[in-house]
PDB file of N, CA and C in Angstrom:
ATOM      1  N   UNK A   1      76.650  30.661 -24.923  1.00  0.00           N
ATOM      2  CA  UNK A   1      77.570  29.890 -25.735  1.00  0.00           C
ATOM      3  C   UNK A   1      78.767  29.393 -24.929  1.00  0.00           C
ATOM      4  N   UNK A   2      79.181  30.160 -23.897  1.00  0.00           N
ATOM      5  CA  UNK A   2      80.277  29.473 -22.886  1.00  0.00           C
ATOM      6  C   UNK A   2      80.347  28.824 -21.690  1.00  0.00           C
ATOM      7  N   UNK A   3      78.430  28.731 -21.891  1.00  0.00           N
ATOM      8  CA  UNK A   3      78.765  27.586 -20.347  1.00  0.00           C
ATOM      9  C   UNK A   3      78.691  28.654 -18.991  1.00  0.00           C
ATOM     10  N   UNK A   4      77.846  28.434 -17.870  1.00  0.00           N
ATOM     11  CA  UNK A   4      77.897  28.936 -16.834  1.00  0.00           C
ATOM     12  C   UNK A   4      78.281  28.175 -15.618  1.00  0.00           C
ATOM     13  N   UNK A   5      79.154  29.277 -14.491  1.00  0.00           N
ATOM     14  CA  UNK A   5      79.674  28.457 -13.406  1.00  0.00           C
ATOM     15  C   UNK A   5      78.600  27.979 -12.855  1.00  0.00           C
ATOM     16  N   UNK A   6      78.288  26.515 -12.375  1.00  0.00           N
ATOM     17  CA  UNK A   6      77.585  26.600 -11.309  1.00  0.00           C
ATOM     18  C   UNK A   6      78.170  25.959 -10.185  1.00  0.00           C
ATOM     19  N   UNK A   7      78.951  25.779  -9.917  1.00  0.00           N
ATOM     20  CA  UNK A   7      80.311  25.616  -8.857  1.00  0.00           C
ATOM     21  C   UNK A   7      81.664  26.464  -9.199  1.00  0.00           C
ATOM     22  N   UNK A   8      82.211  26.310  -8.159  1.00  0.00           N
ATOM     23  CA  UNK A   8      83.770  27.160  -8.497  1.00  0.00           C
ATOM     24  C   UNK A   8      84.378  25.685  -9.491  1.00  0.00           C
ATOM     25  N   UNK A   9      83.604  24.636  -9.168  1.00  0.00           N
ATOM     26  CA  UNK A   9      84.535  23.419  -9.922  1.00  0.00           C
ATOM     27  C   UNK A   9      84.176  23.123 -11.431  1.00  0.00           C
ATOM     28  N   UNK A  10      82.865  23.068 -11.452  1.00  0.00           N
ATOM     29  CA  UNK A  10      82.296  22.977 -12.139  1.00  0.00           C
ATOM     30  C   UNK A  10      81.363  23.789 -13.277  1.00  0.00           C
ATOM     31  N   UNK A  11      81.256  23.689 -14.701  1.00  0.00           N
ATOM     32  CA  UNK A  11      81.063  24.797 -15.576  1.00  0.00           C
ATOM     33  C   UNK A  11      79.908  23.919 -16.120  1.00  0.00           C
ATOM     34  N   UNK A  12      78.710  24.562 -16.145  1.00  0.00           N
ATOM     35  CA  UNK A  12      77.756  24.117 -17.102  1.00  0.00           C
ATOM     36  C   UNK A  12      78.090  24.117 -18.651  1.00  0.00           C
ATOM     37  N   UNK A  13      77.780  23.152 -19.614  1.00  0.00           N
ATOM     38  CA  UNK A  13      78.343  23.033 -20.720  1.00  0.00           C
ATOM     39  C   UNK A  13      77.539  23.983 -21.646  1.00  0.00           C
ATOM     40  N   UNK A  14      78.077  24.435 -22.799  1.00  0.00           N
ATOM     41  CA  UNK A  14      77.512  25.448 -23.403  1.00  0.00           C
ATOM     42  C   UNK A  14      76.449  24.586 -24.173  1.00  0.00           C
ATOM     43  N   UNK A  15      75.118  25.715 -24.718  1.00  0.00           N
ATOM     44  CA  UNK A  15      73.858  25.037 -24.809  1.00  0.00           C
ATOM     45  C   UNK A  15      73.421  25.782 -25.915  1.00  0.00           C
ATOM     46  N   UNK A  16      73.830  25.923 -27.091  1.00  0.00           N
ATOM     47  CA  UNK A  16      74.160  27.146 -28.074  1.00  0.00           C
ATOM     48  C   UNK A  16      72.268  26.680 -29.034  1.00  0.00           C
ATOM     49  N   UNK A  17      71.459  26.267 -28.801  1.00  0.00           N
ATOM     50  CA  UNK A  17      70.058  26.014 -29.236  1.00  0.00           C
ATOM     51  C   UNK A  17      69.291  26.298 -28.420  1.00  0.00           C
ATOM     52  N   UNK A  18      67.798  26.967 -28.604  1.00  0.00           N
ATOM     53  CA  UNK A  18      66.803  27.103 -28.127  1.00  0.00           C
ATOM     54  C   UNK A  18      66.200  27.408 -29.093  1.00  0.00           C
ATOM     55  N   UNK A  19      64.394  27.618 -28.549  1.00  0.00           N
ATOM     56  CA  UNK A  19      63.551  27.611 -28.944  1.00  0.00           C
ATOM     57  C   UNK A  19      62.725  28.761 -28.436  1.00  0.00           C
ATOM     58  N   UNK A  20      62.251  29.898 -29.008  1.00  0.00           N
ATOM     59  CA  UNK A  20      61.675  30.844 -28.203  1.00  0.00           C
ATOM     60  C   UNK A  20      60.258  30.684 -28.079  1.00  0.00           C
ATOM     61  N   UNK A  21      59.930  31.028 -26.189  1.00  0.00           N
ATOM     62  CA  UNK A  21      58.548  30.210 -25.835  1.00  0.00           C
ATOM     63  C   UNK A  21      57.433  30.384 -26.808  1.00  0.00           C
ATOM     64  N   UNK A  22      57.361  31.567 -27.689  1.00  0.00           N
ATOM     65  CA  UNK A  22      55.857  31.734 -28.275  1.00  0.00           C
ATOM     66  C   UNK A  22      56.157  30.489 -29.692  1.00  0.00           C
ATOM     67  N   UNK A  23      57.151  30.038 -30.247  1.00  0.00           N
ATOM     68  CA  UNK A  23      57.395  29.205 -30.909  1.00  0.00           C
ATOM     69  C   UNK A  23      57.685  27.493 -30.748  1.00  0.00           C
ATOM     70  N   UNK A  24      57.415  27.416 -29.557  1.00  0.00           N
ATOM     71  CA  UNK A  24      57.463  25.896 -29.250  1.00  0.00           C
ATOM     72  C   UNK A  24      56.871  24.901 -29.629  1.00  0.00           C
ATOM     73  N   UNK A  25      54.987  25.125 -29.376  1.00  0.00           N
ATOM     74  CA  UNK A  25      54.260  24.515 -29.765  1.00  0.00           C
ATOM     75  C   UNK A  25      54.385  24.475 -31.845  1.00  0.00           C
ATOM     76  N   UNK A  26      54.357  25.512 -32.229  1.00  0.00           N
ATOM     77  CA  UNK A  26      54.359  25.288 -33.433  1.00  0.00           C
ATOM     78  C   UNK A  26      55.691  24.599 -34.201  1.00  0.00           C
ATOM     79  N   UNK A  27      56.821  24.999 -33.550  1.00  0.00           N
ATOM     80  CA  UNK A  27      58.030  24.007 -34.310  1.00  0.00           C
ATOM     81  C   UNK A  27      58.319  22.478 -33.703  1.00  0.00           C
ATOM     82  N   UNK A  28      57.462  22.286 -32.471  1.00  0.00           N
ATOM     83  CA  UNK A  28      57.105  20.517 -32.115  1.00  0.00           C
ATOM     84  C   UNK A  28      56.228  19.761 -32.757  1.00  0.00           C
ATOM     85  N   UNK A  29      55.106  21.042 -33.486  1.00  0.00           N
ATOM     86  CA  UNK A  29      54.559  19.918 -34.049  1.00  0.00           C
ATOM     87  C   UNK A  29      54.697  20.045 -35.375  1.00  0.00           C
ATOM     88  N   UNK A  30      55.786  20.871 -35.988  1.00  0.00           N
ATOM     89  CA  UNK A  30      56.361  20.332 -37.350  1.00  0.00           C
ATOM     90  C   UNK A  30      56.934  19.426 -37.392  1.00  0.00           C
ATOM     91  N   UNK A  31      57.625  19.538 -36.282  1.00  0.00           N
ATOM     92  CA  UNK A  31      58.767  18.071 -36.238  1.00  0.00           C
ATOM     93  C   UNK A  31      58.024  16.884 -36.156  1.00  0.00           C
ATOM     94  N   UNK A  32      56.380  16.811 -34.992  1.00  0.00           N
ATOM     95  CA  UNK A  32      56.112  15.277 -35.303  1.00  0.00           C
ATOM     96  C   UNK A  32      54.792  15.278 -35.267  1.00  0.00           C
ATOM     97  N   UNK A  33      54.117  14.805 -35.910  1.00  0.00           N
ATOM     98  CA  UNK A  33      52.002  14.310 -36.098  1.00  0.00           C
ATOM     99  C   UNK A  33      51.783  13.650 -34.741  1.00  0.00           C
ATOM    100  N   UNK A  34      52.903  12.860 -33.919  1.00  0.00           N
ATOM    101  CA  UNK A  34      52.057  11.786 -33.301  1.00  0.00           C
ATOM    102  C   UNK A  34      52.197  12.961 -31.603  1.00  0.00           C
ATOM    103  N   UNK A  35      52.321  14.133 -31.459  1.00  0.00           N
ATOM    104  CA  UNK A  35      52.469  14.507 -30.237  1.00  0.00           C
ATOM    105  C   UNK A  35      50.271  14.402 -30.020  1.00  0.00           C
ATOM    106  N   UNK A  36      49.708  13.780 -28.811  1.00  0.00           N
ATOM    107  CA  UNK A  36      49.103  14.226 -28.482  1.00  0.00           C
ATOM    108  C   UNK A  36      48.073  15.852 -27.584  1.00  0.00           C
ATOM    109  N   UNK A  37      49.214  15.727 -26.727  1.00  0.00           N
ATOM    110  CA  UNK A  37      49.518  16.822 -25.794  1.00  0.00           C
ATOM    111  C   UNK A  37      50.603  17.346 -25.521  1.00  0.00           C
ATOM    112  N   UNK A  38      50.253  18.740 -25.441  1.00  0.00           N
ATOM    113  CA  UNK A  38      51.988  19.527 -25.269  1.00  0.00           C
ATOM    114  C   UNK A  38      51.730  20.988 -23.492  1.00  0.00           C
ATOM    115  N   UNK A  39      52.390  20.950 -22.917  1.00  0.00           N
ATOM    116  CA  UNK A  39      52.079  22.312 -21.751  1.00  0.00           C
ATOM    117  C   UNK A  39      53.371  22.576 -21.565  1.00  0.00           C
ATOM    118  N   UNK A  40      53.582  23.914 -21.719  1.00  0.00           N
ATOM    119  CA  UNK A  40      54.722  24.317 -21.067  1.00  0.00           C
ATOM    120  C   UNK A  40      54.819  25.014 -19.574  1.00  0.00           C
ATOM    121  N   UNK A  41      55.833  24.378 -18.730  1.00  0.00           N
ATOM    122  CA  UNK A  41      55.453  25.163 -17.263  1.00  0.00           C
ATOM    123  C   UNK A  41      56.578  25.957 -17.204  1.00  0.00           C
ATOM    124  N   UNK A  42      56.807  27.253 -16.389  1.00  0.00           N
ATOM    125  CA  UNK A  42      57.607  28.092 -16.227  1.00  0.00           C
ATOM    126  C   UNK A  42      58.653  27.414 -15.436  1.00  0.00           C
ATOM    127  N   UNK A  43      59.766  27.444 -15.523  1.00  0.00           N
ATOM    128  CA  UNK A  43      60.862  27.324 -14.803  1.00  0.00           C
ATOM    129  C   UNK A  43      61.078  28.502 -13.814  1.00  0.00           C
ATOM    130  N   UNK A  44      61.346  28.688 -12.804  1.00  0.00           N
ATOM    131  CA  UNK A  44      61.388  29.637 -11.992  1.00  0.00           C
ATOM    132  C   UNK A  44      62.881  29.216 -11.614  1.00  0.00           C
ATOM    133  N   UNK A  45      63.675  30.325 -11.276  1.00  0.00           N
ATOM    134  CA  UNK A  45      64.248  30.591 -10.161  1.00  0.00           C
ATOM    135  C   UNK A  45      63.979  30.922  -8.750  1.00  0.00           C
ATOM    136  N   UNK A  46      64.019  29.645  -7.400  1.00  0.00           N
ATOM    137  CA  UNK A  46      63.832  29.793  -6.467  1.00  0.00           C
ATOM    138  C   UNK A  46      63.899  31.126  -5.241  1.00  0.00           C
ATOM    139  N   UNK A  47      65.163  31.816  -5.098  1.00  0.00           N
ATOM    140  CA  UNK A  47      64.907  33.239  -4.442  1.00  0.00           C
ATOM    141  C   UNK A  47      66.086  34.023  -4.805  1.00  0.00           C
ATOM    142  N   UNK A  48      65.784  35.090  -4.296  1.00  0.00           N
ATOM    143  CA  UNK A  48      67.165  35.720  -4.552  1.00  0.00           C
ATOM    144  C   UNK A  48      67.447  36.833  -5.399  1.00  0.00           C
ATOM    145  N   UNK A  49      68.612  37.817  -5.929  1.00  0.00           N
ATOM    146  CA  UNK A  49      68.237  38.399  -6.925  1.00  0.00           C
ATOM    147  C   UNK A  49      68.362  38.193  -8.422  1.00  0.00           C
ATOM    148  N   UNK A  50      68.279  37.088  -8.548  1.00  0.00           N
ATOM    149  CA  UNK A  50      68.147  36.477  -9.758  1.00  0.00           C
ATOM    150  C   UNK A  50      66.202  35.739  -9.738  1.00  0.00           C
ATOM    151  N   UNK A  51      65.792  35.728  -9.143  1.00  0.00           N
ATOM    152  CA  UNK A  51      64.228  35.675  -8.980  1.00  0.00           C
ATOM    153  C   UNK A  51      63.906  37.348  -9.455  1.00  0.00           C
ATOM    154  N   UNK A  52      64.413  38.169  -8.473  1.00  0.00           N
ATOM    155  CA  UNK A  52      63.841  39.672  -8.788  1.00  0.00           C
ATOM    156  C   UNK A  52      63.754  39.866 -10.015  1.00  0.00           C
ATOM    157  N   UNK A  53      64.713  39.532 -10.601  1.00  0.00           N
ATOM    158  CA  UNK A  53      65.536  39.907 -12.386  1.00  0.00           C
ATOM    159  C   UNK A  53      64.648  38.882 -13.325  1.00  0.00           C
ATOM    160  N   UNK A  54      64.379  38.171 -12.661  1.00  0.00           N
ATOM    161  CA  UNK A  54      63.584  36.978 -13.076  1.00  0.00           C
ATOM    162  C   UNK A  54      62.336  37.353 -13.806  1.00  0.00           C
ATOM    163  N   UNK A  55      61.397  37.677 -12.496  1.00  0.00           N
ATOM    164  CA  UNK A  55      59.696  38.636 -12.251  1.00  0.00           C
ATOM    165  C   UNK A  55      60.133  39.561 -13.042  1.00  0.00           C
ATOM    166  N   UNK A  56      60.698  40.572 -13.437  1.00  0.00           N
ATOM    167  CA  UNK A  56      60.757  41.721 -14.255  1.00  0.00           C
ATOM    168  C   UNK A  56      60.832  41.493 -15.512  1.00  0.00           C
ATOM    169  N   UNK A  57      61.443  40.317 -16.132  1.00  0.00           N
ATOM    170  CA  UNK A  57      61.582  39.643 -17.637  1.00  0.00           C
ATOM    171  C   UNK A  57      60.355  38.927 -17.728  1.00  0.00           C
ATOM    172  N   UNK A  58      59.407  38.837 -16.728  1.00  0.00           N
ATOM    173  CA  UNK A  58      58.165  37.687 -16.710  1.00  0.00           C
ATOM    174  C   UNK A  58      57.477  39.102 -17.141  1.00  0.00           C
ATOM    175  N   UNK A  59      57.292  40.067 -16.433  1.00  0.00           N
ATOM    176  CA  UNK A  59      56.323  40.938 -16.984  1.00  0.00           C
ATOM    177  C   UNK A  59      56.332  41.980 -18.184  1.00  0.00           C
ATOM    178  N   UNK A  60      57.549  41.801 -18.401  1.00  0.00           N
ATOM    179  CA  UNK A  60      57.687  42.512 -19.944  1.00  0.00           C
ATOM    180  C   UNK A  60      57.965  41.716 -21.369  1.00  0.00           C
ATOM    181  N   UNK A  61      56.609  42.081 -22.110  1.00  0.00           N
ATOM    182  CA  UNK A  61      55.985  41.407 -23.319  1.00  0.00           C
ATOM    183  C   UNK A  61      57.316  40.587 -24.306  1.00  0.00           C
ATOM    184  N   UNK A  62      58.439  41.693 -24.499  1.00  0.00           N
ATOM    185  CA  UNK A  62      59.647  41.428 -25.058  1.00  0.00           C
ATOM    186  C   UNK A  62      60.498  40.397 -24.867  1.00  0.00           C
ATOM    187  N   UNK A  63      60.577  40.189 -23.177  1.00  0.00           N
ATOM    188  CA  UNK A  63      61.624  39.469 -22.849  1.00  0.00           C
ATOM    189  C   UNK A  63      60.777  37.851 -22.216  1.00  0.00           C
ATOM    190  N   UNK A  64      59.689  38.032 -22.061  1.00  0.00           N
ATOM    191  CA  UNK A  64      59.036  37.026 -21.792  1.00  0.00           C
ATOM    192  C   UNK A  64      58.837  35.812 -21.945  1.00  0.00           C
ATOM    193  N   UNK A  65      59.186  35.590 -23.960  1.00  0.00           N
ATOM    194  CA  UNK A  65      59.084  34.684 -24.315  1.00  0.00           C
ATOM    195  C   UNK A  65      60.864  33.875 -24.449  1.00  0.00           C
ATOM    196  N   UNK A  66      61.309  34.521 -23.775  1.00  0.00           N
ATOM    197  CA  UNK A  66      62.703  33.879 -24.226  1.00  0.00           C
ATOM    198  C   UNK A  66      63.437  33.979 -22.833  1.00  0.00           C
ATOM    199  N   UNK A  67      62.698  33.774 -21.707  1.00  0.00           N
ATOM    200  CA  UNK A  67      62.972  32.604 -20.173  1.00  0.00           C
ATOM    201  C   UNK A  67      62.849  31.372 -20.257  1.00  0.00           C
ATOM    202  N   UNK A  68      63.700  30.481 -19.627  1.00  0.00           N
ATOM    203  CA  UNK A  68      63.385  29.144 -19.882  1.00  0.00           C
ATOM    204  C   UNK A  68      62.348  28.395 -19.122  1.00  0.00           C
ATOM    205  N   UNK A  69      61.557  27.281 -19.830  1.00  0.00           N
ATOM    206  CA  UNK A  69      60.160  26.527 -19.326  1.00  0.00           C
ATOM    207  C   UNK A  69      60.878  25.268 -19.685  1.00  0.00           C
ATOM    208  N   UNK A  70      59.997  24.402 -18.788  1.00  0.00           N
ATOM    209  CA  UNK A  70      60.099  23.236 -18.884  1.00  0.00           C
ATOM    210  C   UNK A  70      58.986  22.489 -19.956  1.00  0.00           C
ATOM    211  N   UNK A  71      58.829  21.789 -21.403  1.00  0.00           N
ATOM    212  CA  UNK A  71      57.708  21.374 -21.896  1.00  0.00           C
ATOM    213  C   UNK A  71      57.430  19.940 -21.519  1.00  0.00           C
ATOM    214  N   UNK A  72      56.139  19.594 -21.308  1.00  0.00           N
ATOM    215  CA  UNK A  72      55.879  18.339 -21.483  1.00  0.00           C
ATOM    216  C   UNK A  72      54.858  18.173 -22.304  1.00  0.00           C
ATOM    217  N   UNK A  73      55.320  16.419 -22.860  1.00  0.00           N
ATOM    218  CA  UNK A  73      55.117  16.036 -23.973  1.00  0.00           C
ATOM    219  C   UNK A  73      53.905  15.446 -23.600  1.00  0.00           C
ATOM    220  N   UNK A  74      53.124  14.748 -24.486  1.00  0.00           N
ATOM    221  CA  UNK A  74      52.580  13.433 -24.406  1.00  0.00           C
ATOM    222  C   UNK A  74      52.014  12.689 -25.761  1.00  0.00           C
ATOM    223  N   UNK A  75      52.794  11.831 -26.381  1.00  0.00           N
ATOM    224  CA  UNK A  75      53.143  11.145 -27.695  1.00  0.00           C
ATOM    225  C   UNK A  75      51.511  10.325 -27.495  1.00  0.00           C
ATOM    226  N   UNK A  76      50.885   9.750 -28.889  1.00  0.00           N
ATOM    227  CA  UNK A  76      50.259   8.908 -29.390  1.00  0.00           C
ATOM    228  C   UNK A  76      50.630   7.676 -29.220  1.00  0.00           C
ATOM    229  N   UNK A  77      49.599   6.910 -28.679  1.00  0.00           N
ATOM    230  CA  UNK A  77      50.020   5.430 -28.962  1.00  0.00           C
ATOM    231  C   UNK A  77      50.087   4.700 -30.001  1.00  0.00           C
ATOM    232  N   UNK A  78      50.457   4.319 -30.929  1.00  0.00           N
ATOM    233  CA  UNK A  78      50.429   4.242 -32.099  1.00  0.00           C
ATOM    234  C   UNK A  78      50.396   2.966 -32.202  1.00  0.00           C
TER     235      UNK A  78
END
């Protein structure tokens, strides 16, 4: 809710919505009929110990679904 540093200058803006991963597919396609295709890919953190902390929330059932992924869409031509 307050936004993270990601510079000493700069503050990521707070992002107070999500969607938890096992619920994606089903609340995208309440919202619309015309999605053809939907995949979600994992967002990773590149190295470090925030990767370590990372892998440990990837393998436990609980915390799994609520890391962030990237979804892609692919709409109907209509």
């Amino acid at each position: 809710m307050w936004g993270v540093m990601q510079t000493p200058y700069y503050r990521l803006p707070p992002m107070p919505w999500g969607i938890d991963g096992d619920e994606i597919d089903t609340r995208l396609h309440s919202w619309s009929s015309g999605i053809a295709a939907l995949s979600m890919l994992e967002y990773r953190v590149p190295r470090g110990w925030p990767k370590m902390i990372e892998d440990l929330f990837r393998m436990n059932p609980l915390t799994k679904s609520h890391l962030p992924c990237l979804v892609h869409l692919k709409l109907e031509n209509r």
